[in-house]
Protein backbone atom coordinates (compact mmCIF):
# COMPACT_ATOMS: atom_id res chain seq x y z
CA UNK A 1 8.22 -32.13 -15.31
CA UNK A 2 9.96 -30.71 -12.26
CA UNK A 3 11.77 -28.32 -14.05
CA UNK A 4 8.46 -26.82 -16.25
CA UNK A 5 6.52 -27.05 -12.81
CA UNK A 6 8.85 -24.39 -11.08
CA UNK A 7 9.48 -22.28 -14.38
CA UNK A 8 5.75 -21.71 -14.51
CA UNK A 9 5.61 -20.66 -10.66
CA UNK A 10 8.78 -18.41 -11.00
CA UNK A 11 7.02 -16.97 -14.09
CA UNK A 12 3.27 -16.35 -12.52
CA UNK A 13 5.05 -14.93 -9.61
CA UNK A 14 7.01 -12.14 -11.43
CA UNK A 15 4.20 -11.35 -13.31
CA UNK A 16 2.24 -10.29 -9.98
CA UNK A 17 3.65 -7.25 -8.36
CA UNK A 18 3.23 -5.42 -4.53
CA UNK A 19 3.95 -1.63 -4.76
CA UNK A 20 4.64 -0.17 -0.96
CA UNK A 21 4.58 3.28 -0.87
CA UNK A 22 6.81 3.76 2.24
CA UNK A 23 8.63 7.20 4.19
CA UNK A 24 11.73 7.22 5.41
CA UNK A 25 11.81 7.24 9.36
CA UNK A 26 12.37 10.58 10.38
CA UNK A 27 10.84 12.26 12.98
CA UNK A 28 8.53 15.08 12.55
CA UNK A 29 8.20 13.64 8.96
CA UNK A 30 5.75 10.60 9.59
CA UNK A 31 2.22 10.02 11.22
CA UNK A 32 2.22 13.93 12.43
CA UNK A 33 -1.25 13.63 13.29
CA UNK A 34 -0.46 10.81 15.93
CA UNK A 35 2.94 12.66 16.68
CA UNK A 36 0.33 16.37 17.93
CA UNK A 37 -1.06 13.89 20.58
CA UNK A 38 1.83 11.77 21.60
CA UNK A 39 5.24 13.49 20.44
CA UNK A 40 7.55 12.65 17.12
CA UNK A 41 9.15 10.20 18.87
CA UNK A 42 6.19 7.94 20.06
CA UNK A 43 4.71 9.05 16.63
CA UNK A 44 8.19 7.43 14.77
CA UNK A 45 7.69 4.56 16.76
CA UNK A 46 4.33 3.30 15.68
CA UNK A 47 5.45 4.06 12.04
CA UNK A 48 8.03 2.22 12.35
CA UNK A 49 6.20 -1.10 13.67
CA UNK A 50 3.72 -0.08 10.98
CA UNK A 51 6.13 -0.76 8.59
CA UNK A 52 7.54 -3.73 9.84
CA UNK A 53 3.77 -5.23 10.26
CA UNK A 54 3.22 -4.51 6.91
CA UNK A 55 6.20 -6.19 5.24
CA UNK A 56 5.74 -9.21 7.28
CA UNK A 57 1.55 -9.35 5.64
CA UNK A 58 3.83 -9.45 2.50
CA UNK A 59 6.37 -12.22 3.33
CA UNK A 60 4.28 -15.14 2.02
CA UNK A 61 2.88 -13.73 -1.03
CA UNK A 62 4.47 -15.08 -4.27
CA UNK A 63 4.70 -11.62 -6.34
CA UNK A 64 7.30 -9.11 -6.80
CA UNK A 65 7.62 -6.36 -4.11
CA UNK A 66 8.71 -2.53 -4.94
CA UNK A 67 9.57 -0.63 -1.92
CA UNK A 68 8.79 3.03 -3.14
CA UNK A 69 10.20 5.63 -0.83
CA UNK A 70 9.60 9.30 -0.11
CA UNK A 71 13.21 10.23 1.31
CA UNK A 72 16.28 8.65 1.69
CA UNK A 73 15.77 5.00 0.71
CA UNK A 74 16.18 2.12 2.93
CA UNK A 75 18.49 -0.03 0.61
CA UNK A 76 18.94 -3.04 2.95
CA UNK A 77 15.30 -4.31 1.43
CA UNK A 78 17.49 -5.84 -1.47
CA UNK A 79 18.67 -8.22 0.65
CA UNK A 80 15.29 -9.55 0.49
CA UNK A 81 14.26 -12.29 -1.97
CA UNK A 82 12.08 -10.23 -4.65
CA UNK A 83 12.17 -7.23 -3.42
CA UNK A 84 13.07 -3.72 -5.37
CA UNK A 85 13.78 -0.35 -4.28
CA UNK A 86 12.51 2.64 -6.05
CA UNK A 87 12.15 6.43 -4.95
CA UNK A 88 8.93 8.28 -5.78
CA UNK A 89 8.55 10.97 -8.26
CA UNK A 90 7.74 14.26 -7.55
CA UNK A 91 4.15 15.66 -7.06
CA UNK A 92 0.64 15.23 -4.91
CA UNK A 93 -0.59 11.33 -4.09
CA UNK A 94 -1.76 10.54 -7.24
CA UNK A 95 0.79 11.43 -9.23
CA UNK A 96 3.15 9.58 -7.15
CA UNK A 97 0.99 6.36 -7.43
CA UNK A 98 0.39 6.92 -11.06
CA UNK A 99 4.05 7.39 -12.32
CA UNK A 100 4.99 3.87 -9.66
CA UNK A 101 1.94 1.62 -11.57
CA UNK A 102 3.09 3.27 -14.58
CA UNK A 103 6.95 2.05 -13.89
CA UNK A 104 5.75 -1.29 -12.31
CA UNK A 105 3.63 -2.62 -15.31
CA UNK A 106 6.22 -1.32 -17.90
CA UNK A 107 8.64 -3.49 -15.82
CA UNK A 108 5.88 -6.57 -17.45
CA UNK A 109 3.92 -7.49 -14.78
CA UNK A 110 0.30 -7.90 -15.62
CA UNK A 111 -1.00 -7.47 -11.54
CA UNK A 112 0.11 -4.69 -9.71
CA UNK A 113 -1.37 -3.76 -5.96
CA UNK A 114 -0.12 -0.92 -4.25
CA UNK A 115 -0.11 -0.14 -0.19
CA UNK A 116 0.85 1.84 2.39
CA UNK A 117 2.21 1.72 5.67
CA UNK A 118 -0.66 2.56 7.33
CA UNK A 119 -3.07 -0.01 7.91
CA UNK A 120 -2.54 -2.55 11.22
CA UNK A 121 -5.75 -4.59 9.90
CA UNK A 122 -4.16 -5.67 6.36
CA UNK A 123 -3.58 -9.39 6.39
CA UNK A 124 -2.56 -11.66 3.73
CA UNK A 125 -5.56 -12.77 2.67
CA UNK A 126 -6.67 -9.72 1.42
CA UNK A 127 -3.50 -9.02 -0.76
CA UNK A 128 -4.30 -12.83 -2.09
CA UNK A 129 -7.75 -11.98 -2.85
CA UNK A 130 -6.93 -9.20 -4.68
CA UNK A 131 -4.82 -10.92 -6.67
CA UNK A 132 -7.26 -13.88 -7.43
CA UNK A 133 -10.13 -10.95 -8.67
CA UNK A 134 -8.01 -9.78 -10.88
CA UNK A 135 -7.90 -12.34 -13.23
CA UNK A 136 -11.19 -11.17 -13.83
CA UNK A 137 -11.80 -8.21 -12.92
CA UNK A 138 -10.50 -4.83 -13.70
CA UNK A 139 -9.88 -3.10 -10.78
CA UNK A 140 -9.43 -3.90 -6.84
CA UNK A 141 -9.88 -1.41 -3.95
CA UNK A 142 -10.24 -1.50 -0.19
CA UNK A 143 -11.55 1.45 1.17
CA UNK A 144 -10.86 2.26 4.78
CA UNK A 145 -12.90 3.67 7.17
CA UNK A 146 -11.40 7.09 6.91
CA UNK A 147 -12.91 7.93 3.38
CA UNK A 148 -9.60 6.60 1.37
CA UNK A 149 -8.28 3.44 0.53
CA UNK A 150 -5.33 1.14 1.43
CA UNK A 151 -4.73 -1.37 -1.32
CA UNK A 152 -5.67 -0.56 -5.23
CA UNK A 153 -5.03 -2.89 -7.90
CA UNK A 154 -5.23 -3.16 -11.35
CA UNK A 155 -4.58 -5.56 -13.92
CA UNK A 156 -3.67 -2.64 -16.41
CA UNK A 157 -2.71 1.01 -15.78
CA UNK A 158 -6.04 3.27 -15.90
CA UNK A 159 -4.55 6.80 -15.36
CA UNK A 160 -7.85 8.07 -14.92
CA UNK A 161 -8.25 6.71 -11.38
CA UNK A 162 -5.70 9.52 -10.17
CA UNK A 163 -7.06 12.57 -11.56
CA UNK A 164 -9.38 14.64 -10.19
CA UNK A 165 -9.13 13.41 -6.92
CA UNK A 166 -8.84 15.62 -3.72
CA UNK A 167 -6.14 13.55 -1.58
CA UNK A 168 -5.95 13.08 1.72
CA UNK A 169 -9.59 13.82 2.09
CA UNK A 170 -12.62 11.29 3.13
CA UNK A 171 -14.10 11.82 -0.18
CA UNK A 172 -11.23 9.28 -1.91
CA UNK A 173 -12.79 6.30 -1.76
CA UNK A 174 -16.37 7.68 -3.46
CA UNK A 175 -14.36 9.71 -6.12
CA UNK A 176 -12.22 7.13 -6.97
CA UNK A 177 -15.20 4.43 -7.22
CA UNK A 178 -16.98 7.09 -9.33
CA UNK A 179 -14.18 7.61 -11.87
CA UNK A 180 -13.98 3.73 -11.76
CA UNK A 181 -18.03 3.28 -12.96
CA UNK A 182 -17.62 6.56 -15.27
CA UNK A 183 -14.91 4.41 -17.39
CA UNK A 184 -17.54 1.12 -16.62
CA UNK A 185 -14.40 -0.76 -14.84
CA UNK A 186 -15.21 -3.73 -13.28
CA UNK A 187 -14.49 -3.51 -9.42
CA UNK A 188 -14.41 -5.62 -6.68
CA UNK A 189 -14.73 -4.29 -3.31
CA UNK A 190 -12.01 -5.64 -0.54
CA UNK A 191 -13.00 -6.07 3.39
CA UNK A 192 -13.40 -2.04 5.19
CA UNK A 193 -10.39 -1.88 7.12
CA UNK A 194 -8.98 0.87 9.35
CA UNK A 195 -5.95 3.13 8.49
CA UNK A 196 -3.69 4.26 11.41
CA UNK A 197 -3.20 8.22 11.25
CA UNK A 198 -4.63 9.38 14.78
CA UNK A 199 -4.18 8.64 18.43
CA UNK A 200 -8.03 7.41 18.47
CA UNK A 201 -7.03 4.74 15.13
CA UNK A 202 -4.80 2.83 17.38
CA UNK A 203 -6.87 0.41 19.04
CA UNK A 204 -5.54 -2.38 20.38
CA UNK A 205 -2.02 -0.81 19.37
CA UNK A 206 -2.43 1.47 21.86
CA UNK A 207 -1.51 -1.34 24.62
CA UNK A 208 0.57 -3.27 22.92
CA UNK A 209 3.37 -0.96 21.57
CA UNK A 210 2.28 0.95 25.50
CA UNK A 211 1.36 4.40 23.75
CA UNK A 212 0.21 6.76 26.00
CA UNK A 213 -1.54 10.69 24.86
CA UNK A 214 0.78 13.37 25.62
CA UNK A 215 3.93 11.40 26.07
CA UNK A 216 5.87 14.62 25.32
């Protein structure tokens, strides 16, 4: 009974999947928005703790993770239990995301959530609740308070979702959740969290990593 007990968790876990979509650590190259107020390497810094804040949200969730990096990959993640390392494909946002769900489910998992790096406010039980909706429902999204989101998921691979989209905009979110009703998904909406791209989005990081504007 032992045995069947931990076959079936092995096998509910695989079939759940986190993508990351992560950049390699290189200054000038991330958070250059934050970097015009406080310099590339302050800028690098804050990624960088970004990051790590991020993979620890992701340490206690039972799913497959797939570390999906613009730039040189970081290949010491497959020291991690679960964890895969993948490199995007070319082209804007959404094609990148696209062609990673499209890799993920074809790799048979049947729940696939994809994140960034960028969001200080993601905790656990967000990713979990995603998860739980969608055994029911089709689609998952959190929008953040920038006009995008940071966590979609999907219990099957709805290409429409990434076209026709103006990235990086704050028109994301609304585009995205009227492509969603257009194809009469069913979506459920996650908590409003904030993203991390400017020197006013830090917060309380401000004070705790001791960023400072114009720390040239």
């Amino acid at each position: 009974m032992l045995v069947i007990t931990v076959f079936f968790y092995l096998y509910r876990r695989m079939k759940k999947a986190i993508i990351v979509l992560q950049k390699a650590p290189v200054p000038g190259n991330v958070k250059t928005r934050l970097a015009a107020r406080v310099g590339e390497n302050e800028a690098l810094r804050v990624y960088q703790f970004l990051v790590e804040h991020t993979h620890r949200q992701l340490a206690g969730i039972a799913s497959a993770i797939y570390v999906y990096f613009s730039g040189e990959p970081d290949l010491t993640y497959l020291k991690l239990p679960n964890y895969y390392v993948r490199t995007q494909k070319h082209g804007n946002l959404g094609q990148r995301m696209h062609a990673a769900f499209a890799e993920v489910f074809a790799s048979g998992h049947d729940q696939v959530l994809i994140v960034g790096t960028d969001c200080y406010e993601l905790q656990p039980n967000i990713i979990l609740d995603a998860f739980d909706v969608l055994a029911s429902k089709d689609v998952a999204i959190g929008p953040a308070k920038d006009g995008g989101y940071y966590l979609l998921g999907m219990n099957k691979l709805t290409p429409e979702l990434f076209n026709g989209i103006t990235w990086s905009t704050d028109t994301v979110y609304m585009d995205t959740m009227a492509i969603a009703t257009s194809l009469g998904l069913d979506v459920h909406t996650l908590p409003l969290l904030s993203d991390v791209d400017r020197f006013e989005d830090l917060g309380e990081l401000a004070n705790l990593l001791g960023v400072r504007e114009n720390n040239l």
